[in-house]
C-alpha atoms as a PDB file:
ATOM      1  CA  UNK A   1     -40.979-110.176   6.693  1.00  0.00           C
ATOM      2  CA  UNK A   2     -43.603-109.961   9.087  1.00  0.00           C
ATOM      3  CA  UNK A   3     -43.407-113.684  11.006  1.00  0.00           C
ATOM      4  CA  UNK A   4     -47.670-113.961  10.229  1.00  0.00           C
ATOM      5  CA  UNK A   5     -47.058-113.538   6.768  1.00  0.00           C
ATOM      6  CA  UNK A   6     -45.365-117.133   6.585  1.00  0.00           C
ATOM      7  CA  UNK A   7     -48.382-118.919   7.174  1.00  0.00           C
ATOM      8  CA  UNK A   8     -49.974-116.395   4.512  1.00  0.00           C
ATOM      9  CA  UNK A   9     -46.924-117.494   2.107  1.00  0.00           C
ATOM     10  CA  UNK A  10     -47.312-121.514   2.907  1.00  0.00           C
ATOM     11  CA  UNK A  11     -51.074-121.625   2.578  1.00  0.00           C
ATOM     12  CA  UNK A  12     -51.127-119.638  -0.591  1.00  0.00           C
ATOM     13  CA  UNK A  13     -47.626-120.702  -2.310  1.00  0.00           C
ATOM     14  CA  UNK A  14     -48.581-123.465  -4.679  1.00  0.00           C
ATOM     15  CA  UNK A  15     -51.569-121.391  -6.585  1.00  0.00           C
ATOM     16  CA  UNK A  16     -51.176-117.519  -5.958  1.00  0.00           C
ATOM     17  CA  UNK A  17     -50.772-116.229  -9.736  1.00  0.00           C
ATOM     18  CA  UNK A  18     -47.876-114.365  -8.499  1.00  0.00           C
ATOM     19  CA  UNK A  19     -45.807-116.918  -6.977  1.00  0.00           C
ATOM     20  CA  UNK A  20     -46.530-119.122  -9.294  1.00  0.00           C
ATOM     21  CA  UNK A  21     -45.473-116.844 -12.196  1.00  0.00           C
ATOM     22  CA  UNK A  22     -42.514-115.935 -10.724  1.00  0.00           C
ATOM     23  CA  UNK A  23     -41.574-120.017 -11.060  1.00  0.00           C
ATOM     24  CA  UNK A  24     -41.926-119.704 -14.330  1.00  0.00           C
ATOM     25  CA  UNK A  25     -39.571-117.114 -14.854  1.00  0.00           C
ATOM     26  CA  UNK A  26     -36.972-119.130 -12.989  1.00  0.00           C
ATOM     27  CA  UNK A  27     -37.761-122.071 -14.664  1.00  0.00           C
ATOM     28  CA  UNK A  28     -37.099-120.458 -18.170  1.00  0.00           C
ATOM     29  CA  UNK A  29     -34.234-118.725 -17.613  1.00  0.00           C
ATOM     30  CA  UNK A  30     -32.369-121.993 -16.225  1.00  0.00           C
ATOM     31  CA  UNK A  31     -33.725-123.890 -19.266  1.00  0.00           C
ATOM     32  CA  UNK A  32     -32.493-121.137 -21.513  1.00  0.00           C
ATOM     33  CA  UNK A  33     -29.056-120.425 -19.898  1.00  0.00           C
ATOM     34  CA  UNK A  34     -27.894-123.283 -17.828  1.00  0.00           C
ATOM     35  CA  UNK A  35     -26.766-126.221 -20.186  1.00  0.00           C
ATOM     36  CA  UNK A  36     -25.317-128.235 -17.720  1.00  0.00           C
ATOM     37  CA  UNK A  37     -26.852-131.070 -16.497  1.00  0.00           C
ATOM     38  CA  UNK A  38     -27.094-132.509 -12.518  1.00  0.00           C
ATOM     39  CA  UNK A  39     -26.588-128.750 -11.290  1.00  0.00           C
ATOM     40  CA  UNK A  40     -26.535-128.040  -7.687  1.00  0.00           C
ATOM     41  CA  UNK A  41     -28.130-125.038  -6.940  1.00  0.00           C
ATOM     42  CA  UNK A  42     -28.585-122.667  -3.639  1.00  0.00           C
ATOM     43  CA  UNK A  43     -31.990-121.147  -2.686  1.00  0.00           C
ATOM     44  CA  UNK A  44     -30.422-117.890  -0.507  1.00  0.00           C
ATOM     45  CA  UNK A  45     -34.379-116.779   1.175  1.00  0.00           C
ATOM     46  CA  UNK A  46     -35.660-119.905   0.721  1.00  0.00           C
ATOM     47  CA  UNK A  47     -39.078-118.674   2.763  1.00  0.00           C
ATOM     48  CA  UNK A  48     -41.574-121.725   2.800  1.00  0.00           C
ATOM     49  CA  UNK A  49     -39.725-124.098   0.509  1.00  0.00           C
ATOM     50  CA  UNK A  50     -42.087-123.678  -2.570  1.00  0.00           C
ATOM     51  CA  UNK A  51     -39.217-122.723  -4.654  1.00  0.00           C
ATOM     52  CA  UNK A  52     -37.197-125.310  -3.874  1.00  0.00           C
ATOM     53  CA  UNK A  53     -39.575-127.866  -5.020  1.00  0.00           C
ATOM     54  CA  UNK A  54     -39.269-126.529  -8.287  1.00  0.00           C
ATOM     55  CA  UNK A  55     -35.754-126.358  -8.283  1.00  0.00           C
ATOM     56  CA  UNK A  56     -35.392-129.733  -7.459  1.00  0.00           C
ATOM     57  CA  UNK A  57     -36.742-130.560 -11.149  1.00  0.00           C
ATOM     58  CA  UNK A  58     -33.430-129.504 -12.057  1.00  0.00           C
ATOM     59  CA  UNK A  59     -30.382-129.952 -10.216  1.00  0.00           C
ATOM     60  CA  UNK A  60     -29.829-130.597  -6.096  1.00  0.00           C
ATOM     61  CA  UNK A  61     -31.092-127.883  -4.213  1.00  0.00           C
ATOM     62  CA  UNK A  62     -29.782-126.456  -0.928  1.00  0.00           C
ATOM     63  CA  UNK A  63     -32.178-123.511   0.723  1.00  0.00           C
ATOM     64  CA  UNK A  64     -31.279-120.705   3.755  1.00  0.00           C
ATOM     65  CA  UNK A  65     -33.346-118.358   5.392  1.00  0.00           C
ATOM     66  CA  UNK A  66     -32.600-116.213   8.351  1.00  0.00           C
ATOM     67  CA  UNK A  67     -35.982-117.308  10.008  1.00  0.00           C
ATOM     68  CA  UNK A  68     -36.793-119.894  12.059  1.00  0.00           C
ATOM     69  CA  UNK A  69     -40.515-119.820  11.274  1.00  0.00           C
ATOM     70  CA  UNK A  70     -39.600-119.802   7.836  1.00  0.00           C
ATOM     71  CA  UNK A  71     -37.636-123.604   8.222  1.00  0.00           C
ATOM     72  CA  UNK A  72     -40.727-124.938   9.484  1.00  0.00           C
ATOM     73  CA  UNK A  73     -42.819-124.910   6.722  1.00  0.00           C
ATOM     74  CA  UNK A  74     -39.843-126.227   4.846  1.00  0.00           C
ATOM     75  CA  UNK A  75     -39.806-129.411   6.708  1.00  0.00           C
ATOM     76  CA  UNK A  76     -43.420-129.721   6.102  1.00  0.00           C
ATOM     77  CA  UNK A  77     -42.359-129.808   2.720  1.00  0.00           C
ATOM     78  CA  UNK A  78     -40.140-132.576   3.949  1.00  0.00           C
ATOM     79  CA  UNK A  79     -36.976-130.304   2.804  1.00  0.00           C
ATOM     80  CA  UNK A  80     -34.346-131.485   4.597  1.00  0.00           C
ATOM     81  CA  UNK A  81     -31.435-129.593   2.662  1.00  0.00           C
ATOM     82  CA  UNK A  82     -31.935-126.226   4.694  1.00  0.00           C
ATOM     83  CA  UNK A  83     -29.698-124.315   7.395  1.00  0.00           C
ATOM     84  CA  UNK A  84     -30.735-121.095   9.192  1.00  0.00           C
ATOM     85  CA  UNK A  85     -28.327-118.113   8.068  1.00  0.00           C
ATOM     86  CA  UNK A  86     -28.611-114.960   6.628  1.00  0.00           C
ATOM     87  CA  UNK A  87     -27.685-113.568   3.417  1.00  0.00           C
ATOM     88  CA  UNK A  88     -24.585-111.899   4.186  1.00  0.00           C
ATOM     89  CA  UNK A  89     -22.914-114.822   5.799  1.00  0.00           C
ATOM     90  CA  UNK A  90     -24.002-117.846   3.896  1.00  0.00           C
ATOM     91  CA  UNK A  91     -23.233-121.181   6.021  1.00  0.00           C
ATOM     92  CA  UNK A  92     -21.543-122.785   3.311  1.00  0.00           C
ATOM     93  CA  UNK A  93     -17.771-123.343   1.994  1.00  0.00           C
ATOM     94  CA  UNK A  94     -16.165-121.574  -1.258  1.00  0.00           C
ATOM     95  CA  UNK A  95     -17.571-122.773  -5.039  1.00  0.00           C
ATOM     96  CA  UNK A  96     -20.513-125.171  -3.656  1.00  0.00           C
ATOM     97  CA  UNK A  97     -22.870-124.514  -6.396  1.00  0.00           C
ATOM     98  CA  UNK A  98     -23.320-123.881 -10.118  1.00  0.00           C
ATOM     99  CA  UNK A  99     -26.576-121.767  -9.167  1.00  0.00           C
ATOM    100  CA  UNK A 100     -27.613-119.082  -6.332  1.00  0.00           C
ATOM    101  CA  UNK A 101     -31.386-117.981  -6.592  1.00  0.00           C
ATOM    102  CA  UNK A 102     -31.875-114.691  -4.675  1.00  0.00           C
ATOM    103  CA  UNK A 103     -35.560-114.160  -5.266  1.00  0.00           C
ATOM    104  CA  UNK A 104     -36.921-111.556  -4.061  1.00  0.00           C
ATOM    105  CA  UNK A 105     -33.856-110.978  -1.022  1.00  0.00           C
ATOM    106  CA  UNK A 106     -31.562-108.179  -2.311  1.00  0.00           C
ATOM    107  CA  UNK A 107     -33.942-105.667  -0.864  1.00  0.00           C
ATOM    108  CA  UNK A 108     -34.237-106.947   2.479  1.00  0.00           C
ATOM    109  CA  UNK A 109     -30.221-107.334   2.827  1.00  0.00           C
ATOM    110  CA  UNK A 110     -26.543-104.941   2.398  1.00  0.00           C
ATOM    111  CA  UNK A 111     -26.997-105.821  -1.186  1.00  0.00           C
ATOM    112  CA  UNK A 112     -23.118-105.354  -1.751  1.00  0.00           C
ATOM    113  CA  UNK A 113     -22.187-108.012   0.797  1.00  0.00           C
ATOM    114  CA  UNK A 114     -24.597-110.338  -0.049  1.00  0.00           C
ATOM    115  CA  UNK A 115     -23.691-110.508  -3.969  1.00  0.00           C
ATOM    116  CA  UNK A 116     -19.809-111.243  -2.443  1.00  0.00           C
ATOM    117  CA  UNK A 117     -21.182-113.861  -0.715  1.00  0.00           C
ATOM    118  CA  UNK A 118     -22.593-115.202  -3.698  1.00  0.00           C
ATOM    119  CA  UNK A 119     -19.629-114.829  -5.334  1.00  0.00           C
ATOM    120  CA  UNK A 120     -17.588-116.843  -2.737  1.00  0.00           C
ATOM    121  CA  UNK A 121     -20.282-119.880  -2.827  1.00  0.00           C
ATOM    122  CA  UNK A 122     -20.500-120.334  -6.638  1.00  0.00           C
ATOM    123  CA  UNK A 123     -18.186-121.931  -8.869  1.00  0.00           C
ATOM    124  CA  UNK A 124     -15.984-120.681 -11.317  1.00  0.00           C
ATOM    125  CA  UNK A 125     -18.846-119.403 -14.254  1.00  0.00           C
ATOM    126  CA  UNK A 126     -21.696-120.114 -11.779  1.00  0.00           C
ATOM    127  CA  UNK A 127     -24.553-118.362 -12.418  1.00  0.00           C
ATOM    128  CA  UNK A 128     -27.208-115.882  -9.734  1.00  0.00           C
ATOM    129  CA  UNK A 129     -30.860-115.518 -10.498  1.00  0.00           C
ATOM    130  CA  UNK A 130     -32.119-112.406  -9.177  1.00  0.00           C
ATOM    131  CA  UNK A 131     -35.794-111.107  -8.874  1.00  0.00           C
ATOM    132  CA  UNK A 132     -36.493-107.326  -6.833  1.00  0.00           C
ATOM    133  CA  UNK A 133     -39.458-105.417  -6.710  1.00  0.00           C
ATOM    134  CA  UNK A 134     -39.090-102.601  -9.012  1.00  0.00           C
ATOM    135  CA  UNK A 135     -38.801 -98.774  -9.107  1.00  0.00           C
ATOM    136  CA  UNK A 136     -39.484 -96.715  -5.471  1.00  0.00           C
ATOM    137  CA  UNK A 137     -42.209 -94.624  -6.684  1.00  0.00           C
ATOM    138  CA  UNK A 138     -43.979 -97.965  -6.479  1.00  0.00           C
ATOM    139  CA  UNK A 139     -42.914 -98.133  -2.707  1.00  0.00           C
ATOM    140  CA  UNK A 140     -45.868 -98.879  -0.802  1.00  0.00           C
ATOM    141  CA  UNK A 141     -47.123-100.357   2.698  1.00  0.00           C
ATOM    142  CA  UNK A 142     -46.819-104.248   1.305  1.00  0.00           C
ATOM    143  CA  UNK A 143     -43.368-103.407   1.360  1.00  0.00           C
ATOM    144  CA  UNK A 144     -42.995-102.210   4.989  1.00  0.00           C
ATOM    145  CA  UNK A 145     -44.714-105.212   6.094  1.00  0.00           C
ATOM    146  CA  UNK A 146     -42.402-107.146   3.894  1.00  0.00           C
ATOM    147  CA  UNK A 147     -38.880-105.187   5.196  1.00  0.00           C
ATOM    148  CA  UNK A 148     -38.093-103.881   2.412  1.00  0.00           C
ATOM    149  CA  UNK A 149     -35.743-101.670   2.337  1.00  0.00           C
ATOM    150  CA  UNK A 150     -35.638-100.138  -0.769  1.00  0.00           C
ATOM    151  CA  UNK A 151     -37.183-101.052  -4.239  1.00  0.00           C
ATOM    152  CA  UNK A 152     -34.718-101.368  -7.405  1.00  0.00           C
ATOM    153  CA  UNK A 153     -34.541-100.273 -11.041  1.00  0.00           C
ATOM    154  CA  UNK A 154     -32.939-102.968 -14.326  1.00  0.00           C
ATOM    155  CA  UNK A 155     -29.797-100.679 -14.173  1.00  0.00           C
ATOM    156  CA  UNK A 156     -28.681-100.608 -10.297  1.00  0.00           C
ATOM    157  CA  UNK A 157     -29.485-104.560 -10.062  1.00  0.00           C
ATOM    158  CA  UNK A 158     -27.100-104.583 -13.370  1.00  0.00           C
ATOM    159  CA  UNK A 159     -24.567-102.422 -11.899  1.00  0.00           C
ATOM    160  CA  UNK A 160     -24.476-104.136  -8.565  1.00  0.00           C
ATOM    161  CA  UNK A 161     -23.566-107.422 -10.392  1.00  0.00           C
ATOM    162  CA  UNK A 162     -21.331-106.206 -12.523  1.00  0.00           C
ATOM    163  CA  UNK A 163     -19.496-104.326  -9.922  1.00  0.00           C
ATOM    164  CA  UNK A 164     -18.754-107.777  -8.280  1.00  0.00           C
ATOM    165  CA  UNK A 165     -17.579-109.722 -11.433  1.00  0.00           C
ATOM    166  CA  UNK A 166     -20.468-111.281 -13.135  1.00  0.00           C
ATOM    167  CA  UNK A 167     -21.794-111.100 -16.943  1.00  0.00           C
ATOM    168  CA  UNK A 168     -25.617-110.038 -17.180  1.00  0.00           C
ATOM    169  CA  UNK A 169     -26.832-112.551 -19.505  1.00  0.00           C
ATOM    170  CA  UNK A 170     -30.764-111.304 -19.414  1.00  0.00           C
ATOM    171  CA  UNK A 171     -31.763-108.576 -17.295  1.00  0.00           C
ATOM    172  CA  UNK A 172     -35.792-107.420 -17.926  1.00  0.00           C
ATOM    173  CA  UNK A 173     -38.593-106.062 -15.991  1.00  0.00           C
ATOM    174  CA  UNK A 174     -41.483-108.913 -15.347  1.00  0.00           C
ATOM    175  CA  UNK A 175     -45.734-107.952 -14.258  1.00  0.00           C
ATOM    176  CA  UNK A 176     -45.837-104.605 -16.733  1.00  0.00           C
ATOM    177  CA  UNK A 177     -49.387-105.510 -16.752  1.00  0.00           C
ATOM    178  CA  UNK A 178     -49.878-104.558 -13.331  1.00  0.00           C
ATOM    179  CA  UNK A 179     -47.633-101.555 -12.392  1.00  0.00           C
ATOM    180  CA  UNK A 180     -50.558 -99.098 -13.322  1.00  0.00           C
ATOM    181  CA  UNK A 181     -53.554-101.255 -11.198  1.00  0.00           C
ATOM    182  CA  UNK A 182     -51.239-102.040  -8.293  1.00  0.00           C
ATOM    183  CA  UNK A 183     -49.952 -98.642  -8.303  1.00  0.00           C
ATOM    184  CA  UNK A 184     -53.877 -97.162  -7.668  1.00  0.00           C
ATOM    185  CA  UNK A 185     -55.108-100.395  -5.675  1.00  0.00           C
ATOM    186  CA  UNK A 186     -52.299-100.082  -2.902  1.00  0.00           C
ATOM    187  CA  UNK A 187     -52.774 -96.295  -3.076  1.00  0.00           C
ATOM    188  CA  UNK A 188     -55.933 -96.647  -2.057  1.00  0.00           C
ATOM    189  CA  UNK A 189     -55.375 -98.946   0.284  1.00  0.00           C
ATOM    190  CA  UNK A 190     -53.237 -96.869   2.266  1.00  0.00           C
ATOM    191  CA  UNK A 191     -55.934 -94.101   2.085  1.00  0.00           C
ATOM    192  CA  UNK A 192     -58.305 -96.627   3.919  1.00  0.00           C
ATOM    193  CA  UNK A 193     -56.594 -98.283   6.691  1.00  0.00           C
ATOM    194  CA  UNK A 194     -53.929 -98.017   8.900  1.00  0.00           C
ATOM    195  CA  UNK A 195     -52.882-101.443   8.624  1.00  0.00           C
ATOM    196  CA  UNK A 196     -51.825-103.613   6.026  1.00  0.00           C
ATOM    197  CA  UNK A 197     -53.609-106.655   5.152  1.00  0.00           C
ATOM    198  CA  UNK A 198     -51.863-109.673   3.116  1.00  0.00           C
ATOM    199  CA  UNK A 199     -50.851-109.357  -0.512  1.00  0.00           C
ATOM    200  CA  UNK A 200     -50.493-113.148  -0.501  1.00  0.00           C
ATOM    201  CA  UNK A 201     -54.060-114.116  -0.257  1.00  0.00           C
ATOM    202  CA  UNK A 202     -56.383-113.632  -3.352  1.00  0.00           C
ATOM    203  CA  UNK A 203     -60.132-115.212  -2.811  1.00  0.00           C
ATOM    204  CA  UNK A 204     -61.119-114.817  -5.992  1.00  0.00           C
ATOM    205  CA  UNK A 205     -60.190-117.900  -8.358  1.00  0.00           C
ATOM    206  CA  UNK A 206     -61.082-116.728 -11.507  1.00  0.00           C
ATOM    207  CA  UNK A 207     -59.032-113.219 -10.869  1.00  0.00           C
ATOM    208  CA  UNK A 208     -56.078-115.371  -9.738  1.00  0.00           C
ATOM    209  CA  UNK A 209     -56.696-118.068 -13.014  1.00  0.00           C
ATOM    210  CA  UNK A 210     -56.928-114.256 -15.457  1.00  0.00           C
ATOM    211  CA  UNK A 211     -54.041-112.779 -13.795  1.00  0.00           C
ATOM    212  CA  UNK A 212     -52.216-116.279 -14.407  1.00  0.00           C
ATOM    213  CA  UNK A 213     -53.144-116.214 -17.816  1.00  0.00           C
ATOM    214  CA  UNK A 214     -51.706-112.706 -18.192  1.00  0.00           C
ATOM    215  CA  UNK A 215     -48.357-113.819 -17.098  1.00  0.00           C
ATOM    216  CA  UNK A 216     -47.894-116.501 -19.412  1.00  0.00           C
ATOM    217  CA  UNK A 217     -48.766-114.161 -22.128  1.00  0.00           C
ATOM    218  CA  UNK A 218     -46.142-111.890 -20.891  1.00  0.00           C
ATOM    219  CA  UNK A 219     -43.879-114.649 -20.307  1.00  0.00           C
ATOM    220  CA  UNK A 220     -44.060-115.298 -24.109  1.00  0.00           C
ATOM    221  CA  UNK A 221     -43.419-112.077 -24.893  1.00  0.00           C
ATOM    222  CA  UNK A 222     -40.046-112.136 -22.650  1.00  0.00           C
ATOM    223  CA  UNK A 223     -38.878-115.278 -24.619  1.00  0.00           C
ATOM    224  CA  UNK A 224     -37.722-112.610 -27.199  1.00  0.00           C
ATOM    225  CA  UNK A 225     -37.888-109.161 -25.688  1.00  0.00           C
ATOM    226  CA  UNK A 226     -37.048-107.230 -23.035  1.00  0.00           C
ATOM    227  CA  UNK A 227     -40.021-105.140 -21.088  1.00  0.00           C
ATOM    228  CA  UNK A 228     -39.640-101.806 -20.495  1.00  0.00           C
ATOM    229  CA  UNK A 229     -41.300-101.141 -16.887  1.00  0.00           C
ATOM    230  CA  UNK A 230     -42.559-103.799 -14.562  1.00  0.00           C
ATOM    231  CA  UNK A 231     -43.478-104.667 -10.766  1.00  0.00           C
ATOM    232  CA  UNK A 232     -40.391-106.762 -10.506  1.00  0.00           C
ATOM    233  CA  UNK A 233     -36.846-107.117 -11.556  1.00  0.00           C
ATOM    234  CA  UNK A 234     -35.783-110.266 -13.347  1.00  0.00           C
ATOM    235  CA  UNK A 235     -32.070-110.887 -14.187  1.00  0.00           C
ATOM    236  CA  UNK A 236     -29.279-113.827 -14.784  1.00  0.00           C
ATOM    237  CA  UNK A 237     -25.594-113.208 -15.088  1.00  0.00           C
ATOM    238  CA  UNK A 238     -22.606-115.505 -14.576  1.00  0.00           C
ATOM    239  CA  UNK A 239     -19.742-115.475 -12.687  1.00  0.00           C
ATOM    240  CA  UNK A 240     -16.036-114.260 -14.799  1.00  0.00           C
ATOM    241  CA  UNK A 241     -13.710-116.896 -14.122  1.00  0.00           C
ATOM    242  CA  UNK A 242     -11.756-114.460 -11.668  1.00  0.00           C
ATOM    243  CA  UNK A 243     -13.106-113.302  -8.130  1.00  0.00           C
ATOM    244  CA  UNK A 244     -14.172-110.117  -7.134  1.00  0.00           C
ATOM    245  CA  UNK A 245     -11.950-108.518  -4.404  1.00  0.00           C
ATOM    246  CA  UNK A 246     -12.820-105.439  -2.831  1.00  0.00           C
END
């Protein structure tokens, strides 16, 4: 990511609808799949700490990020549980946590290493909660500026988990309500300018408060059913009690 975007992302964190939704999603999916109590749990891209300050509401939470900038704004969130490393070599010893998060990281990583890595650091039936943007027709210059590398559809994330041992428990597409609007807005934006200004910041409270809204009417929905398109990628699957080994 783009190092001025973290100030974006730490300014913006705590009420942007979309980082706030996507808290949400997390938050359910532990409640509904994740019985055990005093979990610890790894934030792999932990970014400004804002997600880790949710997780804390239910287990210990550990966070890395492969920048520096990034830590800062952690420890202005007084996190103190983060290390610098990158997703692919994860600074921590075999079976260290019931949970991994990988929100919104696959994309900018060697997706195959960095699931072994989770792999390694979980414990036996451990679980990984994944979110991706979705489908590469949606590819656009947010994404650049976010180094991304590619953009993901419900069956590769599926296939790239199962490939390295793990159960998909719930795997669904998340934001359908905004693939068609986002699709013509950014579109249009690349038809204006030649640079990319900041997805993070919306100044428009009542559009953020609406678009909010929208998500937890969608997030209803996906208490019972799967979504058939989205902007994002949401899945959970656990760990077999064997290793991968490639």
């Amino acid at each position: 990511m783009r190092i001025d975007l973290y100030e974006d992302m730490y300014k913006t964190e705590d009420t942007h609808w979309w980082h706030k939704a996507k808290r949400r999603f997390v938050g359910f999916l532990i409640s509904r799949y994740i019985k055990k109590e005093n979990i610890t749990i790894l934030d792999v891209g932990c970014g400004t700490g804002k997600n880790m300050e949710e997780l804390s509401k239910k287990g210990k939470v550990w966070g890395v990020d492969i920048s520096r900038e990034a830590l800062l704004f952690c420890k202005k969130r007084n996190l103190l549980n983060v290390k610098e490393g990158d997703a692919e070599h994860l600074p921590f010893q075999k079976g260290s946590f019931d949970v991994v998060c990988m929100l919104d990281v696959l994309e900018h990583v060697d997706d195959g290493i960095s699931v072994a890595e989770v792999v390694r650091v979980l414990k036996s039936g451990g679980y990984i909660i994944v979110t991706v943007p979705a489908f590469s027709w949606l590819w656009s210059r947010w994404d650049e500026a976010l180094h991304h590398k590619r953009r993901y559809t419900r069956e590769k994330v599926e296939e790239i988990l199962t490939k390295h041992g793990f159960v998909v428990l719930r795997n669904t597409y998340i934001h359908s309500f905004l693939v068609v609007p986002s699709f013509i807005i950014r579109k249009l934006k690349q038809l204006q300018s030649k640079s990319y200004t900041s997805d993070f910041q919306i100044n428009n409270t009542f559009l953020n408060s609406c678009l909010f809204f929208i998500s937890e009417l969608e997030q209803m929905w996906i208490n019972r059913y799967d979504m058939p398109f989205g902007m994002s990628v949401l899945c959970i699957a656990q760990k077999k009690q064997y290793e991968y080994r490639s």
